[in-house]
Protein backbone atom coordinates (compact mmCIF):
# COMPACT_ATOMS: atom_id res chain seq x y z
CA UNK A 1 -13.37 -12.20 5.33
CA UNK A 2 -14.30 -14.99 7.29
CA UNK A 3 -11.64 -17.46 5.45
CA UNK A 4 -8.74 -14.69 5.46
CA UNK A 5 -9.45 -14.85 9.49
CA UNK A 6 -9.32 -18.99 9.67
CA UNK A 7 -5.97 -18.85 7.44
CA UNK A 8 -4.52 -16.37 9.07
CA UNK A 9 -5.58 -18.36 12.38
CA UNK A 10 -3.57 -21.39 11.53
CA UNK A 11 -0.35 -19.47 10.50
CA UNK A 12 -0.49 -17.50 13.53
CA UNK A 13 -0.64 -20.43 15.98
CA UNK A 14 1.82 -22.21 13.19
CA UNK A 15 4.36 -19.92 13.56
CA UNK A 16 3.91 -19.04 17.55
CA UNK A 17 4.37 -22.51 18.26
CA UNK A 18 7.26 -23.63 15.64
CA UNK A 19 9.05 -20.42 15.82
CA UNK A 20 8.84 -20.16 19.28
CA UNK A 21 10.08 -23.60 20.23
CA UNK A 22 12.80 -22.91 17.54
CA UNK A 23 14.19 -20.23 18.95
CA UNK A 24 14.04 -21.42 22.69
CA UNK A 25 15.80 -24.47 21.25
CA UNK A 26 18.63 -21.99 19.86
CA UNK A 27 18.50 -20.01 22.98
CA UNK A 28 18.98 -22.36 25.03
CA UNK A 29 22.16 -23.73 22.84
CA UNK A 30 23.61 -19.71 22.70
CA UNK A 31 23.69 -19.69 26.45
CA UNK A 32 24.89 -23.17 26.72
CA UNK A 33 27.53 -22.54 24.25
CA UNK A 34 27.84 -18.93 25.40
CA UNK A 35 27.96 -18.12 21.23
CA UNK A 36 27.21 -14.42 21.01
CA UNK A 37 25.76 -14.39 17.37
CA UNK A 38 23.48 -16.89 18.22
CA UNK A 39 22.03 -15.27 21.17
CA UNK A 40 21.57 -12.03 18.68
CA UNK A 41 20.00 -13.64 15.95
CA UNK A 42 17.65 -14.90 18.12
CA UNK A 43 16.74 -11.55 19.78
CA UNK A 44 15.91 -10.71 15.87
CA UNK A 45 14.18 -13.85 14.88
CA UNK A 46 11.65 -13.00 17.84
CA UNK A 47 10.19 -10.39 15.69
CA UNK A 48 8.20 -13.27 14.19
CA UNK A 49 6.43 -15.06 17.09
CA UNK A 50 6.11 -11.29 18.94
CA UNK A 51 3.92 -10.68 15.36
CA UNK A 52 2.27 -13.89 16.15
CA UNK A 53 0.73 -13.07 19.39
CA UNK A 54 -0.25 -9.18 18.06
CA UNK A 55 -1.91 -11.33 15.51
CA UNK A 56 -3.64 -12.93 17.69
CA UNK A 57 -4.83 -10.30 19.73
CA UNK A 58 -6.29 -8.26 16.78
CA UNK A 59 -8.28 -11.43 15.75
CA UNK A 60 -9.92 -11.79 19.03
CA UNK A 61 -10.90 -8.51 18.95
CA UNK A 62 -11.79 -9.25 15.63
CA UNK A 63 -14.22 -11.91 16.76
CA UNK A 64 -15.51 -10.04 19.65
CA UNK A 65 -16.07 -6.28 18.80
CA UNK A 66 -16.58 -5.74 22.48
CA UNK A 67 -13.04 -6.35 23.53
CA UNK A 68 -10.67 -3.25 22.20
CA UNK A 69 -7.84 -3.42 20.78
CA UNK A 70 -4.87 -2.06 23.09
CA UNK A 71 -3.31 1.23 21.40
CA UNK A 72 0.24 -0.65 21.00
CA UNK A 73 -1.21 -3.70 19.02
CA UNK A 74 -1.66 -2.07 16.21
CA UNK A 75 1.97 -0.68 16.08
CA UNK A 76 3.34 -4.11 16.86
CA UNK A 77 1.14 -5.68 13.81
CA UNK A 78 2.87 -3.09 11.77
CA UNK A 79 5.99 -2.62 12.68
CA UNK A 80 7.08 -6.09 13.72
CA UNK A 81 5.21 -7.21 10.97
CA UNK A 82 7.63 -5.44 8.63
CA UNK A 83 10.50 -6.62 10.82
CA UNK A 84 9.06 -10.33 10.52
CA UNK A 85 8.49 -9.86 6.62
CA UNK A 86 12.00 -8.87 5.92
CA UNK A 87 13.30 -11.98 8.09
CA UNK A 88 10.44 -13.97 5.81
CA UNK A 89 12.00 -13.22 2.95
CA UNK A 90 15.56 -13.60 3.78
CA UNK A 91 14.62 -16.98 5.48
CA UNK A 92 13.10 -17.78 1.82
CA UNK A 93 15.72 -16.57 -0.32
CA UNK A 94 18.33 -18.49 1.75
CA UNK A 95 16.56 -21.66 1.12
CA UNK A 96 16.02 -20.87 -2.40
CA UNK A 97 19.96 -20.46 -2.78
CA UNK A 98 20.40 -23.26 -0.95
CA UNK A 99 17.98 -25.65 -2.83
CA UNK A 100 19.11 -24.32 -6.53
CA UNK A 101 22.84 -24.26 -5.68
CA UNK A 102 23.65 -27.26 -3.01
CA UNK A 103 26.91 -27.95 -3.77
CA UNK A 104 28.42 -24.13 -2.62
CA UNK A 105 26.95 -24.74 0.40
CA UNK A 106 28.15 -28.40 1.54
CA UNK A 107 31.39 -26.83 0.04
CA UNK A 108 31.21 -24.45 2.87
CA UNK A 109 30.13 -26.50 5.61
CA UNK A 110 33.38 -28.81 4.93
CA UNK A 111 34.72 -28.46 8.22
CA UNK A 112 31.29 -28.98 9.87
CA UNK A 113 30.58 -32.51 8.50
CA UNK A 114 34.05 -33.68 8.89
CA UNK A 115 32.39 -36.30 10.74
CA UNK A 116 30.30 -37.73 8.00
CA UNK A 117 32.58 -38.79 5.96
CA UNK A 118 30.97 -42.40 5.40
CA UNK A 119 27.68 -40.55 3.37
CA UNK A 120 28.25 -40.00 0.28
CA UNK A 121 28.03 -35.98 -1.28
CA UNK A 122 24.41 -37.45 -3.27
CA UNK A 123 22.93 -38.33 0.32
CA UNK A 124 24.45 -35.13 1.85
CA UNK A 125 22.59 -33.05 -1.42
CA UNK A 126 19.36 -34.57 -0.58
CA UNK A 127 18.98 -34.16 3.15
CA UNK A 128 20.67 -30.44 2.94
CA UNK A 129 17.96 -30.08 -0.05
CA UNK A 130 14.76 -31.40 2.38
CA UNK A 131 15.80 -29.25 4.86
CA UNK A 132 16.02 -26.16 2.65
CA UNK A 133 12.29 -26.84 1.23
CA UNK A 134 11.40 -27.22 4.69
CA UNK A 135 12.67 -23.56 5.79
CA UNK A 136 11.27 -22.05 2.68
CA UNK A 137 7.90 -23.52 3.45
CA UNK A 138 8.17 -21.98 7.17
CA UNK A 139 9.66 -18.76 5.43
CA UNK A 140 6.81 -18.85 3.42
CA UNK A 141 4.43 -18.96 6.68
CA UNK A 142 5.92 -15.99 8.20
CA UNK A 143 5.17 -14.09 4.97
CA UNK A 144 1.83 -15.10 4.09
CA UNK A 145 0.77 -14.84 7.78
CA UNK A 146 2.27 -10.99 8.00
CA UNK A 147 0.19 -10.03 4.51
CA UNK A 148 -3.25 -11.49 5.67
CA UNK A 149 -3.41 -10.16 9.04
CA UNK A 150 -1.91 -6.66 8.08
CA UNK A 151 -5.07 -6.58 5.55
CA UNK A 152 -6.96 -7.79 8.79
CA UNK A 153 -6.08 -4.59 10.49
CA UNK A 154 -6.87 -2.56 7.78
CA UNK A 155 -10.22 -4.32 7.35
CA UNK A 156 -10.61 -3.89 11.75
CA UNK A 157 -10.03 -0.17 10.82
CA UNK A 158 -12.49 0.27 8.14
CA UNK A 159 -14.65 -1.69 9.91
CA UNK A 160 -14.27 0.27 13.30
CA UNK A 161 -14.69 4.09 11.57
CA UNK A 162 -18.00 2.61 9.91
CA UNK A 163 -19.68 2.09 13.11
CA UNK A 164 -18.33 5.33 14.32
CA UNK A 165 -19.87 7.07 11.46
């Protein structure tokens, strides 16, 4: 168990930290901008680094068996966890549309790159395709880091009734 806890260590503090300062960076554009949709899908998106510092709480209790585990940690591992999987995988299979289909999409952001008319649609193709593989792989993150430390609560669970027993 010991290298399920390390992994899921580094995704936790991966996606606190990059998800966080994401979606402070977008919060702070919604209210600058005073665009409504942003300012919700942010509220949403904070499912994932809300999972991250449940996470992280369960794994120091995991480390020291003297500290307890609050009775709402457990819920928010869950249930946020299933509320940070689902915006995992939509985060994944956006990028995965995106990478396999590129043109659609700088078809559709026309009127947003107006001002790049100088690059060519090849250049365009690439950089929209970077940034796709890069969202997939922080997609990705969110989804490997909710499956490990789920199993890490079900392990803290079995391991918890044992020494009850």
């Amino acid at each position: 168990m010991k290298p399920t806890i390390k992994v899921a260590k580094v995704l936790t503090w991966f996606n606190l930290i990059v998800w966080g300062g994401l979606l402070g960076i977008l919060l702070l554009l919604g209210l600058a901008t005073r665009y409504i949709p942003m300012i919700i899908a942010v509220f949403l998106f904070s499912a994932i680094p809300l999972h991250s510092y449940a996470c992280l709480m369960l794994q120091k209790s995991i480390r020291h068996p003297q500290i307890k585990l609050s009775n709402q940690t457990p819920v928010g591992v869950r249930f946020i966890g299933f509320v940070a999987l689902f915006f995992g995988i939509c985060t994944i299979a956006n990028a995965f549309m995106i990478i396999t289909d590129p043109k659609t999409t700088l078809k559709s952001m026309e009127a947003g790159i107006a001002e790049t008319k100088g690059v060519g649609e090849a250049e365009l193709t690439a950089v929209l395709q970077t940034v796709s593989g890069f969202i997939m792989l922080m997609g990705l993150s969110v989804v490997v880091n909710v499956i490990l430390n789920m199993r890490l609560l079900r392990w803290y669970y079995l391991v918890r009734q044992s020494d009850v027993s």
